[in-house]
Protein backbone atom coordinates (compact mmCIF):
# COMPACT_ATOMS: atom_id res chain seq x y z
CA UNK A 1 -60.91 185.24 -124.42
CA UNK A 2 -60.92 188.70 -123.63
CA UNK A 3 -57.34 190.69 -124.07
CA UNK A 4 -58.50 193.55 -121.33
CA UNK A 5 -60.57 192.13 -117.48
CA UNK A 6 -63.75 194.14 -116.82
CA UNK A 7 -61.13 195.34 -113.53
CA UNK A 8 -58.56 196.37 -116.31
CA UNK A 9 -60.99 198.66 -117.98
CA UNK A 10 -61.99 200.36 -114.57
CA UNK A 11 -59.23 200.74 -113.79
CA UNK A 12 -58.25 202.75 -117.10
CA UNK A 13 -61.33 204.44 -116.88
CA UNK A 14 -60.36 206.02 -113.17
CA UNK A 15 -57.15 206.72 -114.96
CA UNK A 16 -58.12 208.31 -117.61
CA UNK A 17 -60.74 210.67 -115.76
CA UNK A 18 -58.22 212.03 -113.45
CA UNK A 19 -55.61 212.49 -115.61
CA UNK A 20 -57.58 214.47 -118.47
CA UNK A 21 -59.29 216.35 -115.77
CA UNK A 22 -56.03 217.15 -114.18
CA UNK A 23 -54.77 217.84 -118.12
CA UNK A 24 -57.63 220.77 -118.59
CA UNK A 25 -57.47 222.14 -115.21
CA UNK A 26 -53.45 222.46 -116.34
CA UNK A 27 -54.50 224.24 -119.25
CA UNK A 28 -52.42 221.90 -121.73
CA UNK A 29 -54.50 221.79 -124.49
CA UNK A 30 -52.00 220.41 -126.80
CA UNK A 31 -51.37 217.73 -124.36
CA UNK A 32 -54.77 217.27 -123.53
CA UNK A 33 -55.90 216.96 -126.94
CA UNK A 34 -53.18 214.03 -127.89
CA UNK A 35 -53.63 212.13 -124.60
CA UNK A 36 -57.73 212.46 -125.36
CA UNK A 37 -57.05 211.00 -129.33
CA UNK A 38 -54.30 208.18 -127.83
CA UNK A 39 -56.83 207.65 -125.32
CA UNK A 40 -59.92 207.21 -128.27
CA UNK A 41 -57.83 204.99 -130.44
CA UNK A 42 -56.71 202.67 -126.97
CA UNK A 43 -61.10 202.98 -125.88
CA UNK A 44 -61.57 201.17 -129.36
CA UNK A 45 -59.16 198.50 -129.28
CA UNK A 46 -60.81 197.51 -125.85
CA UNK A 47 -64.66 197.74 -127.52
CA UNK A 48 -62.74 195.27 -130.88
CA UNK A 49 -60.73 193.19 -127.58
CA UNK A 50 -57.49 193.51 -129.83
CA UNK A 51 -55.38 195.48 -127.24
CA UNK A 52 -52.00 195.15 -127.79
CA UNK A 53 -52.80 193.69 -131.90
CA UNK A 54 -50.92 196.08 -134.16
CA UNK A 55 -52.12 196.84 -137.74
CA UNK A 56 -55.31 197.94 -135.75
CA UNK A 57 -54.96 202.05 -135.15
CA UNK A 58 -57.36 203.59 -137.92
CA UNK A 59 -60.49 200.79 -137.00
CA UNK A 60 -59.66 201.25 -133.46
CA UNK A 61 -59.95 204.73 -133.53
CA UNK A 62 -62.71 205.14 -135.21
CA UNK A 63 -64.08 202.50 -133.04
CA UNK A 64 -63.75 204.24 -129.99
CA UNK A 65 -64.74 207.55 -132.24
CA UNK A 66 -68.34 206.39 -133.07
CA UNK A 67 -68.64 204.98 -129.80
CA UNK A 68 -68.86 208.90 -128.60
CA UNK A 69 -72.38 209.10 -130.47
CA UNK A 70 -73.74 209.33 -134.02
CA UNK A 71 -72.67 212.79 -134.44
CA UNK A 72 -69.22 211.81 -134.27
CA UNK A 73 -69.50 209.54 -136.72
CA UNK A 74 -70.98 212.00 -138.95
CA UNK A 75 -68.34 214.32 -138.49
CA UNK A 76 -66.13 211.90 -139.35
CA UNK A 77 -67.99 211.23 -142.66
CA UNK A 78 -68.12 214.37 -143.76
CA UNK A 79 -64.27 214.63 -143.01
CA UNK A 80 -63.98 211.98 -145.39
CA UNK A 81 -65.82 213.62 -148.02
CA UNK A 82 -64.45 216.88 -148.09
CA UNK A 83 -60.37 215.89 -147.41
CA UNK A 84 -60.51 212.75 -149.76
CA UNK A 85 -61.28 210.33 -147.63
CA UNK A 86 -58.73 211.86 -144.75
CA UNK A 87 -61.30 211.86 -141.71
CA UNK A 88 -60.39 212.65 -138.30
CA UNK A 89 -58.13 209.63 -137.80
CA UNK A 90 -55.60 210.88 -140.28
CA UNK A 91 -56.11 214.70 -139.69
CA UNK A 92 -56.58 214.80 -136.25
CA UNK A 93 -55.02 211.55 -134.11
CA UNK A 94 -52.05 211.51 -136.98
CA UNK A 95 -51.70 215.05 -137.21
CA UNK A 96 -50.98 215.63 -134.01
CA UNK A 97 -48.97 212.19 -132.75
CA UNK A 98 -47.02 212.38 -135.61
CA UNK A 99 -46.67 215.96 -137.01
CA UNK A 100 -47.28 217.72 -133.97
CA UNK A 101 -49.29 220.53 -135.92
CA UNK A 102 -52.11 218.94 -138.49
CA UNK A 103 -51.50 220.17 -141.90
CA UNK A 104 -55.64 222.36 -141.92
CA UNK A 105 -56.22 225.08 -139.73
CA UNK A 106 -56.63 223.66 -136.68
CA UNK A 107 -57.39 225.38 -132.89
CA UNK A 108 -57.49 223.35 -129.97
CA UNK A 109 -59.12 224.89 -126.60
CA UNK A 110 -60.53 223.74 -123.59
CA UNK A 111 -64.28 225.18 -122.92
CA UNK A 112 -66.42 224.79 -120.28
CA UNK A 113 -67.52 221.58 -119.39
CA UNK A 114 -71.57 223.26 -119.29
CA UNK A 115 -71.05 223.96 -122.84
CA UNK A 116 -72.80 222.16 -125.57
CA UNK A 117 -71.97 221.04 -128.60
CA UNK A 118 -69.24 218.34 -130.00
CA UNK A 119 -65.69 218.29 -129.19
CA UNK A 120 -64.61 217.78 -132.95
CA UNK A 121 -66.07 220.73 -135.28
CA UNK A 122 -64.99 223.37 -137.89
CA UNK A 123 -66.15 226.19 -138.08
CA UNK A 124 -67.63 228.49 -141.11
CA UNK A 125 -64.06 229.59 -142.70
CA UNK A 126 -63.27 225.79 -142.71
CA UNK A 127 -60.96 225.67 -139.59
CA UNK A 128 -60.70 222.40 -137.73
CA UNK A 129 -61.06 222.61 -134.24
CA UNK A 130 -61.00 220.22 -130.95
CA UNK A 131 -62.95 221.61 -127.56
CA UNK A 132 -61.00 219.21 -124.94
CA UNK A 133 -63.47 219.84 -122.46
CA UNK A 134 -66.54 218.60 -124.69
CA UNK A 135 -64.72 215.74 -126.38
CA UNK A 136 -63.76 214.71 -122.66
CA UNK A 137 -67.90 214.87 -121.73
CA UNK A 138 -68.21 212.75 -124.64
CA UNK A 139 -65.36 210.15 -124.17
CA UNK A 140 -66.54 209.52 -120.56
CA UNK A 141 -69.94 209.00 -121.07
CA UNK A 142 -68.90 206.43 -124.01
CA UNK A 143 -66.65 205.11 -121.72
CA UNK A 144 -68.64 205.09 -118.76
CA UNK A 145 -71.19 203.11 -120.64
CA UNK A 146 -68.93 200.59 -121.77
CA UNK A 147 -67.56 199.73 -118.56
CA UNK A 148 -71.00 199.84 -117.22
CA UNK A 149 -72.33 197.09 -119.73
């Protein structure tokens, strides 16, 4: 039995689309950015149907992560391999719920939604970075397709 209706997760989806939207307009990346990672980690646990099932945060993330596209994944991945197996669950979502700064370089901006590219990245000097605007792009169309199917 499903945890979350089909109505539910419309109904989230409208939510979350007007409130990010509302979020970049704002220009609160900070606040954008957490809302966007609580947002991933809460997309997964409806993809696993284990809303509300604790002990579930790190798979449901990265869930909801992968479900943004391959290159997400791989980003991920190569997270892992170059932070000891801390990928962007621990540096990113945990960072930033629970430390409020993460503990690499990190920049978070919003960039217009036109641009290309992923919302996750670092650039050449090693800096992690989030581009709200992209990763929004990104979430929607993962969740848009979900809710579609």
């Amino acid at each position: 039995m499903k945890t979350f209706t089909d109505q539910q997760a419309k109904q989230f989806r409208d939510f979350v689309a007007s409130d990010v939207q509302k979020s970049i307009e704002a220009g609160t990346n900070f606040l954008t950015a957490l809302g966007l990672l609580c947002y991933t980690e809460f997309f997964g646990s409806l993809i696993n149907d284990n809303v509300g099932k604790t002990f579930n945060s790190r798979k449901n993330f990265e869930t909801g992560l992968y479900a943004m596209g391959k290159d997400y994944e791989l980003f991920d991945k190569q997270l892992k391999a170059s932070f000891n197996g801390r990928g962007a669950y621990k540096i990113f979502r945990c960072g930033m719920v629970h430390g409020y700064f993460i503990d690499h370089a990190l920049a978070v901006v919003a960039r217009d939604n036109k641009a290309s590219g992923l919302g996750l990245g670092q650039n050449k000097d090693g800096a992690l970075g989030m581009a709200t605007a992209n990763y929004f792009l990104d979430f929607m169309a993962a969740l848009d397709k979900f809710v579609q199917s």
